[in-house]
PDB file of N, CA and C in Angstrom:
ATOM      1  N   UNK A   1      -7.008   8.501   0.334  1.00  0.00           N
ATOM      2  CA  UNK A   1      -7.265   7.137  -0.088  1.00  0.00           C
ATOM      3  C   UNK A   1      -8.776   6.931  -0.083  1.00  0.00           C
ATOM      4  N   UNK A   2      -9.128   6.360  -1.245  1.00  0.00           N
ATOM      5  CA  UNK A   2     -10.752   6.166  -1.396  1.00  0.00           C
ATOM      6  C   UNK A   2     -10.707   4.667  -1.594  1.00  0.00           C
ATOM      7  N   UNK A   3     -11.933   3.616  -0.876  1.00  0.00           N
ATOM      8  CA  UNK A   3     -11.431   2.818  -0.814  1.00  0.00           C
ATOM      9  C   UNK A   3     -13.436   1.945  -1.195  1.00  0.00           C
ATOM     10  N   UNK A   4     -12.999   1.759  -2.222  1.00  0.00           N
ATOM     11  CA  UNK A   4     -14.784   1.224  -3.096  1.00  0.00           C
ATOM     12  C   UNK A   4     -14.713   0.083  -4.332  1.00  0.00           C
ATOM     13  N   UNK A   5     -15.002  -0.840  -3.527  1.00  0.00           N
ATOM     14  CA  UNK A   5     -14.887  -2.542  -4.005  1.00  0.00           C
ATOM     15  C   UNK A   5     -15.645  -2.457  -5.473  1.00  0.00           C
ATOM     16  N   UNK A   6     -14.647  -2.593  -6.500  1.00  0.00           N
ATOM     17  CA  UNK A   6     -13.121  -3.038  -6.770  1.00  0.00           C
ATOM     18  C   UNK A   6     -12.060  -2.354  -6.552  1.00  0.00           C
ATOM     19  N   UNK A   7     -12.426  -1.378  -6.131  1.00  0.00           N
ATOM     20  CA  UNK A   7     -11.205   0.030  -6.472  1.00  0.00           C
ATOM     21  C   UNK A   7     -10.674   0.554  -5.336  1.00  0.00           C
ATOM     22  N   UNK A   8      -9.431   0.942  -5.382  1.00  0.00           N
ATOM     23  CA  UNK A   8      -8.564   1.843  -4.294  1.00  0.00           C
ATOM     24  C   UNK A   8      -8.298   3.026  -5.308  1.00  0.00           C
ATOM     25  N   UNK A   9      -8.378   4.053  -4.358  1.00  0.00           N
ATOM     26  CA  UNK A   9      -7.843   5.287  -5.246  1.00  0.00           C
ATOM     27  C   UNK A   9      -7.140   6.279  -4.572  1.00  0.00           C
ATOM     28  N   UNK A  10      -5.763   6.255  -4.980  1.00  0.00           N
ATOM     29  CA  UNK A  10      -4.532   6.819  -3.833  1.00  0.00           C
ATOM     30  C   UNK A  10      -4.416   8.276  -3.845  1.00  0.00           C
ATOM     31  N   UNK A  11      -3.958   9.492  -3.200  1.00  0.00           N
ATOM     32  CA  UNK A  11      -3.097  10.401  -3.370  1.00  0.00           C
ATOM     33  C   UNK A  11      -1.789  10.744  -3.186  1.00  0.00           C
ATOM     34  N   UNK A  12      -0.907  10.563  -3.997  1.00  0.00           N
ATOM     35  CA  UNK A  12       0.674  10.115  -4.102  1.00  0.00           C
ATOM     36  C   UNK A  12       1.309  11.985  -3.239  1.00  0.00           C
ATOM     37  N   UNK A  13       2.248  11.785  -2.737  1.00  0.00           N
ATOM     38  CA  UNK A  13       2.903  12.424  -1.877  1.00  0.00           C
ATOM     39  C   UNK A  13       2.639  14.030  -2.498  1.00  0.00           C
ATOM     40  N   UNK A  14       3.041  13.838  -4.182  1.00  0.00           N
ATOM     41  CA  UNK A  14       3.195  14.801  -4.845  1.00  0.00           C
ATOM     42  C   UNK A  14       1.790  15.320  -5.586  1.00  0.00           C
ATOM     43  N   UNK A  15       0.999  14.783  -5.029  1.00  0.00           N
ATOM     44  CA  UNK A  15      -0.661  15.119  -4.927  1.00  0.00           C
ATOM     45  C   UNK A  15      -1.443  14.453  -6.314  1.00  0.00           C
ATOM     46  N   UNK A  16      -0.494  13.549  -6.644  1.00  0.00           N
ATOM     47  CA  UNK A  16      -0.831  12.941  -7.813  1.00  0.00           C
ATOM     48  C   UNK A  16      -1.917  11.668  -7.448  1.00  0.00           C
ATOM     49  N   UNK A  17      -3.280  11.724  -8.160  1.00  0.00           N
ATOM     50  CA  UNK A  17      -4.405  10.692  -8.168  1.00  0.00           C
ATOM     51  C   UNK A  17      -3.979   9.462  -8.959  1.00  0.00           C
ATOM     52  N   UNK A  18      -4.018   8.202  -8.368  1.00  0.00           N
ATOM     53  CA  UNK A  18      -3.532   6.769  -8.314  1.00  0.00           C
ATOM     54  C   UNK A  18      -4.808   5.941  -8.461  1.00  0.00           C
ATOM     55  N   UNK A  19      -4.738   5.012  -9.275  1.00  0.00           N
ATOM     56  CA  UNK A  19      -5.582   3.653  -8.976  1.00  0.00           C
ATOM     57  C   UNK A  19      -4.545   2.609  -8.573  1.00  0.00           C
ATOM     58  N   UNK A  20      -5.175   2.321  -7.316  1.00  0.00           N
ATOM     59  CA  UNK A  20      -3.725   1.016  -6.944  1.00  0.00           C
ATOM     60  C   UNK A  20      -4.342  -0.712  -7.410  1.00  0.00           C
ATOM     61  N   UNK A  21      -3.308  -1.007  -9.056  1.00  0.00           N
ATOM     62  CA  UNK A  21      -4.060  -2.451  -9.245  1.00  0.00           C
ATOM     63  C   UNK A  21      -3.952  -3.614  -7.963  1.00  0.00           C
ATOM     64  N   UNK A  22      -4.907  -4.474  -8.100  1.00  0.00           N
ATOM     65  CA  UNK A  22      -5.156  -4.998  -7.032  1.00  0.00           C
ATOM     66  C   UNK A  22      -4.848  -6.432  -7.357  1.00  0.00           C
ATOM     67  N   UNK A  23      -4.494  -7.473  -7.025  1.00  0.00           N
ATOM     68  CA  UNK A  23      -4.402  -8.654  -7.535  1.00  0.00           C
ATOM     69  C   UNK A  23      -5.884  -9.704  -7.512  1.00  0.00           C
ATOM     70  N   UNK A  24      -6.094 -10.446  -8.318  1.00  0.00           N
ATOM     71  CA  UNK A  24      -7.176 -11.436  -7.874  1.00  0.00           C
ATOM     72  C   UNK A  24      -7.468 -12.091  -6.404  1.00  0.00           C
ATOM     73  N   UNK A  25      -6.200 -12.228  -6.178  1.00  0.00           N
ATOM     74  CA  UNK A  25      -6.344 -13.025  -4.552  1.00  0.00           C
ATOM     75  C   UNK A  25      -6.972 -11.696  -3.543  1.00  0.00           C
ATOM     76  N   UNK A  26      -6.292 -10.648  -3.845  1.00  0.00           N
ATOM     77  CA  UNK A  26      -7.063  -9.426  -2.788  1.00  0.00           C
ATOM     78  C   UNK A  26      -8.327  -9.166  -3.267  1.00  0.00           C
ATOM     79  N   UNK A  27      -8.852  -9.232  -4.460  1.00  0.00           N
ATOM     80  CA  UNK A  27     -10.218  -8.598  -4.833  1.00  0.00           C
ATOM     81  C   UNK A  27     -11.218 -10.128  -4.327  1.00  0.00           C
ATOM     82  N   UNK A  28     -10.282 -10.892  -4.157  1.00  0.00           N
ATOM     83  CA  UNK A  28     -11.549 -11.978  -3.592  1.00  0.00           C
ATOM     84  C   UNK A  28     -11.598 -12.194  -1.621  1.00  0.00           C
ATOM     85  N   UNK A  29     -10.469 -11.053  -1.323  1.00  0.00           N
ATOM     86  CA  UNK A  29     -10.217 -11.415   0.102  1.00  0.00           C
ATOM     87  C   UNK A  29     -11.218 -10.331   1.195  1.00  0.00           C
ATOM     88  N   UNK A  30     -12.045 -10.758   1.851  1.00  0.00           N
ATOM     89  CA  UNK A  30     -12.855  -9.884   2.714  1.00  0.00           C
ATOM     90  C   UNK A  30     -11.970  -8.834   3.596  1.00  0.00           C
ATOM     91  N   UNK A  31     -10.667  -9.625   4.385  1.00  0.00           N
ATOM     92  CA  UNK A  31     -10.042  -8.886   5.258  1.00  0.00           C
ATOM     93  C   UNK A  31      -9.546  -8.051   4.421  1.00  0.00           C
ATOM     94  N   UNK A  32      -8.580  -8.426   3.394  1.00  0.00           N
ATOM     95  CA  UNK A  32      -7.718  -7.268   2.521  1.00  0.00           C
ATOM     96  C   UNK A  32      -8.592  -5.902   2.134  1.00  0.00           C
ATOM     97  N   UNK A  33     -10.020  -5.906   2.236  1.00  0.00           N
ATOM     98  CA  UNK A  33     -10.748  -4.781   2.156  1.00  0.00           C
ATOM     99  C   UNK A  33     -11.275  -3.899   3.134  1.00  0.00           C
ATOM    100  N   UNK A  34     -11.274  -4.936   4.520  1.00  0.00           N
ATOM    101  CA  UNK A  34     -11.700  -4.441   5.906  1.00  0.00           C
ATOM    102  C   UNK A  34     -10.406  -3.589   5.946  1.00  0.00           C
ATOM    103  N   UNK A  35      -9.435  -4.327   5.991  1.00  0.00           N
ATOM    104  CA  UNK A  35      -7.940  -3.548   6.388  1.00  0.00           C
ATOM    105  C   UNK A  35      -7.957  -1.928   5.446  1.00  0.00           C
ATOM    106  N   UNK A  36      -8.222  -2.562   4.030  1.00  0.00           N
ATOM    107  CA  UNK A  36      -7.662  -1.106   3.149  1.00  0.00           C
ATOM    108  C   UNK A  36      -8.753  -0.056   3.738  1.00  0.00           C
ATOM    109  N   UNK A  37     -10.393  -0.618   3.797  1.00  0.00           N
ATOM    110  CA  UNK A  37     -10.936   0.529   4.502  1.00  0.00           C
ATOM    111  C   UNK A  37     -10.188   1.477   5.925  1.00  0.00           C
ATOM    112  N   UNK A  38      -9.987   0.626   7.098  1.00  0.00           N
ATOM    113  CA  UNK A  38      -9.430   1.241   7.977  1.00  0.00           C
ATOM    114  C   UNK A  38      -8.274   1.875   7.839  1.00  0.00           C
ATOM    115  N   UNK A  39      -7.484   1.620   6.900  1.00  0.00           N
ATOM    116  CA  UNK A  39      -6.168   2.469   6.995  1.00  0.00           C
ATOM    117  C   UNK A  39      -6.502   3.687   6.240  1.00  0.00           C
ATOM    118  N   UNK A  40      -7.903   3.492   5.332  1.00  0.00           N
ATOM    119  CA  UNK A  40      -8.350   4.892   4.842  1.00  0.00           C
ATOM    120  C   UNK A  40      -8.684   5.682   5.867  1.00  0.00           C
ATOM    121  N   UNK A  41      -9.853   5.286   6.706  1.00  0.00           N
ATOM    122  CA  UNK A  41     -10.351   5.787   7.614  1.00  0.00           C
ATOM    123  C   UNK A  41      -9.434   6.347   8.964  1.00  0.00           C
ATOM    124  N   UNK A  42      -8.327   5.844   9.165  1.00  0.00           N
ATOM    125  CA  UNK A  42      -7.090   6.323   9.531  1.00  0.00           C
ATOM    126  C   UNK A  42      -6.372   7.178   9.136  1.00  0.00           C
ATOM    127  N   UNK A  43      -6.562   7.544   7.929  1.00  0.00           N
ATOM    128  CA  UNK A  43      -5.694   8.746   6.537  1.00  0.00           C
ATOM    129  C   UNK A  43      -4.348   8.115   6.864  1.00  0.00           C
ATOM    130  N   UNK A  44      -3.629   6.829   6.871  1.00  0.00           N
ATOM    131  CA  UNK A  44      -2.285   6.442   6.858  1.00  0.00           C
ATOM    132  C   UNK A  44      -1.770   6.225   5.544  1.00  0.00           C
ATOM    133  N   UNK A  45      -0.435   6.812   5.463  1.00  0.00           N
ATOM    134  CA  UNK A  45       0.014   6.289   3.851  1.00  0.00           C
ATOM    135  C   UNK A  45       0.909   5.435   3.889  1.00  0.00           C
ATOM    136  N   UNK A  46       0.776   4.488   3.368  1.00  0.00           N
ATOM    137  CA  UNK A  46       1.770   3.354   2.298  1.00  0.00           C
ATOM    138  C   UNK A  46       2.250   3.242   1.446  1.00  0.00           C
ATOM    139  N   UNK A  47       2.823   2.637   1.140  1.00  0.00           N
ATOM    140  CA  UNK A  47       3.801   2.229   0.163  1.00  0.00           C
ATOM    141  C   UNK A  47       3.227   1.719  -0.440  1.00  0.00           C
ATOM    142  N   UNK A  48       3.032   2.549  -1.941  1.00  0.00           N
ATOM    143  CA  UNK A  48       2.794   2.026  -3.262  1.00  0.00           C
ATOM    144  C   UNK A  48       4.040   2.019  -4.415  1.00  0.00           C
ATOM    145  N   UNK A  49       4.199   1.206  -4.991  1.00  0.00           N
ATOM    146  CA  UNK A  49       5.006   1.033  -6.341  1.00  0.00           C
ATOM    147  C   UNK A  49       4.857   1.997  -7.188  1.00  0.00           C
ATOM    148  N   UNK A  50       5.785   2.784  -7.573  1.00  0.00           N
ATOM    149  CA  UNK A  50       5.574   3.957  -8.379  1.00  0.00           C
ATOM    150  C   UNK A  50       5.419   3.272  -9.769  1.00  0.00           C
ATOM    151  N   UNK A  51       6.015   2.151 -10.028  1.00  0.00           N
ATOM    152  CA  UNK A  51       6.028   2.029 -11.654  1.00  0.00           C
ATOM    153  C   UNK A  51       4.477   0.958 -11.905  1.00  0.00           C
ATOM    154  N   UNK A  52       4.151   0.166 -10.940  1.00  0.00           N
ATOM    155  CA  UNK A  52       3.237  -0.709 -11.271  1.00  0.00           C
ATOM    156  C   UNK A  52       1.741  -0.423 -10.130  1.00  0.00           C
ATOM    157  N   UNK A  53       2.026   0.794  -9.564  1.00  0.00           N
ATOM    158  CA  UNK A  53       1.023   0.694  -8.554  1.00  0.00           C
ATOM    159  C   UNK A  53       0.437  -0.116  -7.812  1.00  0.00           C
ATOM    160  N   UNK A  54       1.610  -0.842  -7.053  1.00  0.00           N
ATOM    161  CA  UNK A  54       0.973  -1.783  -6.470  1.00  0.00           C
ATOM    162  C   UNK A  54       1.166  -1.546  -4.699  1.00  0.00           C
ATOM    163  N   UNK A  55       0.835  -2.480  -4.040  1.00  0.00           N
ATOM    164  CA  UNK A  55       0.866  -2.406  -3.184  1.00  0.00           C
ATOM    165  C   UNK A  55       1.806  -2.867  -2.135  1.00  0.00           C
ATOM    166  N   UNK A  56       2.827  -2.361  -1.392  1.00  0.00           N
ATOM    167  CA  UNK A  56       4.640  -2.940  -1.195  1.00  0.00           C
ATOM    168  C   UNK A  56       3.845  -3.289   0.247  1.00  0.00           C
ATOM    169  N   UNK A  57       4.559  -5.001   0.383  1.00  0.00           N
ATOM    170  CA  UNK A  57       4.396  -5.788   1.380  1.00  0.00           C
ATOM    171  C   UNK A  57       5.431  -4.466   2.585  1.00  0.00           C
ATOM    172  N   UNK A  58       6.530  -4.326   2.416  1.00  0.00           N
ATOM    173  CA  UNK A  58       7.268  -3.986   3.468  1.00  0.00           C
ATOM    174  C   UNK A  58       8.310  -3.131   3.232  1.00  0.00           C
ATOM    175  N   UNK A  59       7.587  -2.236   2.427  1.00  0.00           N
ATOM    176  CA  UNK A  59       8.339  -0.553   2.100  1.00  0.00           C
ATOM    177  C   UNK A  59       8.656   0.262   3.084  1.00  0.00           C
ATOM    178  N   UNK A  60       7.565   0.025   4.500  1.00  0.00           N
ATOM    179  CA  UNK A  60       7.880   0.699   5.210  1.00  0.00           C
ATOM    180  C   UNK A  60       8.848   0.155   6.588  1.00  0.00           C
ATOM    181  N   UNK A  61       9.490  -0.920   6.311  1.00  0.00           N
ATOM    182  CA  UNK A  61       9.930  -1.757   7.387  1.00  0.00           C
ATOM    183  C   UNK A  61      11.661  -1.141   7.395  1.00  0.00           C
ATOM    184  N   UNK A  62      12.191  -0.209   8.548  1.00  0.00           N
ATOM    185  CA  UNK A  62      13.031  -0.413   8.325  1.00  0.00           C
ATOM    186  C   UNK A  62      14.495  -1.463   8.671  1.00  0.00           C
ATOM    187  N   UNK A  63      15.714  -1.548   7.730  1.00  0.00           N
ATOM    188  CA  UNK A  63      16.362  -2.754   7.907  1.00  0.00           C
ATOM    189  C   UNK A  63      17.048  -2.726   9.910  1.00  0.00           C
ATOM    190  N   UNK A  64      16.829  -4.277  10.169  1.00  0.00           N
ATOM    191  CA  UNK A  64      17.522  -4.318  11.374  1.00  0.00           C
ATOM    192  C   UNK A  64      18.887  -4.122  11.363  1.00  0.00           C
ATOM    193  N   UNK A  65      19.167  -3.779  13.042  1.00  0.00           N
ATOM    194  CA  UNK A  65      20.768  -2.909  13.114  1.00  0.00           C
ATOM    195  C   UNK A  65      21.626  -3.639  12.315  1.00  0.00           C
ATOM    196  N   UNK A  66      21.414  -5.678  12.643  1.00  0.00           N
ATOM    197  CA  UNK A  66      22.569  -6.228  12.246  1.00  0.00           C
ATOM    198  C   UNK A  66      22.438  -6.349  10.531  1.00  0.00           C
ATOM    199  N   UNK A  67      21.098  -6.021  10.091  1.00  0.00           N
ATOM    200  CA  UNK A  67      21.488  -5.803   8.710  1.00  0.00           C
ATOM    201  C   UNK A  67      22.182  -4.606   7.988  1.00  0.00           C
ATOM    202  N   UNK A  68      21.852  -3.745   8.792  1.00  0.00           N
ATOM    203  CA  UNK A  68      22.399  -2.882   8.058  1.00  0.00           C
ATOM    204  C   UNK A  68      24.528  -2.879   8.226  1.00  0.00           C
ATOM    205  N   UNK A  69      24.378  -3.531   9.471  1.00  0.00           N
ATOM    206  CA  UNK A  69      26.187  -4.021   9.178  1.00  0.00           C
ATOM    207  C   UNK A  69      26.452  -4.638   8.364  1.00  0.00           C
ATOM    208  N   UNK A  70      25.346  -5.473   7.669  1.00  0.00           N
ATOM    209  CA  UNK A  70      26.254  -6.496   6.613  1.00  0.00           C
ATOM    210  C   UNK A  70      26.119  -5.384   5.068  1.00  0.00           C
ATOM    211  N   UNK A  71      25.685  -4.020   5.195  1.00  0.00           N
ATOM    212  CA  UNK A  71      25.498  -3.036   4.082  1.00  0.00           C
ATOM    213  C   UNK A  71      26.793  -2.732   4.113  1.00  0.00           C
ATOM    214  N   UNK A  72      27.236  -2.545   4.713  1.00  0.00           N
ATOM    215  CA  UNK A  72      28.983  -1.737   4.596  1.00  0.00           C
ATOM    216  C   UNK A  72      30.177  -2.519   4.290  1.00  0.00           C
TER     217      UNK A  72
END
Protein backbone atom coordinates (compact mmCIF):
# COMPACT_ATOMS: atom_id res chain seq x y z
CA UNK A 1 0.00 0.00 0.00
CA UNK A 2 1.41 3.41 -1.10
CA UNK A 3 -0.25 6.02 0.43
CA UNK A 4 0.40 9.92 -1.41
CA UNK A 5 -2.32 12.67 -1.14
CA UNK A 6 -4.56 12.21 -3.54
CA UNK A 7 -3.71 8.73 -4.10
CA UNK A 8 -3.76 5.22 -2.46
CA UNK A 9 -2.14 2.57 -4.38
CA UNK A 10 -3.03 -1.10 -3.35
CA UNK A 11 -1.46 -4.61 -3.93
CA UNK A 12 -4.43 -7.02 -4.37
CA UNK A 13 -3.84 -10.57 -2.86
CA UNK A 14 -3.16 -11.83 -6.39
CA UNK A 15 -0.31 -9.24 -6.73
CA UNK A 16 -2.39 -7.15 -8.83
CA UNK A 17 -1.55 -3.00 -8.64
CA UNK A 18 -4.86 -0.99 -7.56
CA UNK A 19 -5.74 2.69 -7.34
CA UNK A 20 -8.31 2.74 -4.52
CA UNK A 21 -11.01 5.70 -5.68
CA UNK A 22 -11.44 7.80 -2.85
CA UNK A 23 -14.58 9.78 -2.19
CA UNK A 24 -14.65 13.70 -1.79
CA UNK A 25 -15.48 13.57 1.89
CA UNK A 26 -12.10 11.37 2.45
CA UNK A 27 -9.87 13.47 0.11
CA UNK A 28 -10.95 16.47 2.26
CA UNK A 29 -10.56 14.47 5.66
CA UNK A 30 -7.05 14.89 7.57
CA UNK A 31 -7.68 11.74 9.81
CA UNK A 32 -8.86 9.46 6.82
CA UNK A 33 -5.17 10.07 5.59
CA UNK A 34 -3.35 9.86 9.01
CA UNK A 35 -5.21 6.46 9.37
CA UNK A 36 -4.54 5.20 5.56
CA UNK A 37 -0.84 6.24 6.21
CA UNK A 38 -0.53 4.06 9.37
CA UNK A 39 -2.18 1.06 8.20
CA UNK A 40 0.44 1.40 5.32
CA UNK A 41 3.12 1.76 7.61
CA UNK A 42 1.71 -1.30 9.41
CA UNK A 43 1.66 -3.39 5.89
CA UNK A 44 -2.18 -4.38 7.04
CA UNK A 45 -4.61 -5.41 4.33
CA UNK A 46 -8.21 -4.44 3.81
CA UNK A 47 -10.90 -4.78 2.21
CA UNK A 48 -11.20 -3.31 -1.03
CA UNK A 49 -14.16 -3.70 -3.57
CA UNK A 50 -13.07 -5.70 -6.37
CA UNK A 51 -15.50 -4.16 -8.88
CA UNK A 52 -15.35 -0.38 -7.81
CA UNK A 53 -12.20 -0.20 -5.75
CA UNK A 54 -13.33 1.12 -3.02
CA UNK A 55 -12.87 1.03 0.30
CA UNK A 56 -15.34 -1.70 2.52
CA UNK A 57 -16.47 -0.09 5.82
CA UNK A 58 -16.70 -3.74 7.39
CA UNK A 59 -15.44 -6.56 5.09
CA UNK A 60 -13.50 -7.62 7.66
CA UNK A 61 -16.04 -7.85 10.56
CA UNK A 62 -17.03 -11.16 11.19
CA UNK A 63 -21.02 -11.93 11.64
CA UNK A 64 -22.03 -12.35 15.47
CA UNK A 65 -22.87 -15.95 16.84
CA UNK A 66 -26.59 -14.89 17.10
CA UNK A 67 -26.43 -13.76 13.55
CA UNK A 68 -25.23 -16.25 12.09
CA UNK A 69 -28.34 -18.43 13.67
CA UNK A 70 -30.71 -16.37 11.98
CA UNK A 71 -28.46 -17.68 8.49
CA UNK A 72 -29.84 -21.16 8.74
Amino acid sequence: MKVLYPQITVRSEAGEYLIVNISEQQLADPLFWATAKDIAHAKLWVPLGHTYHQLLADDWVLPQKDELALLK
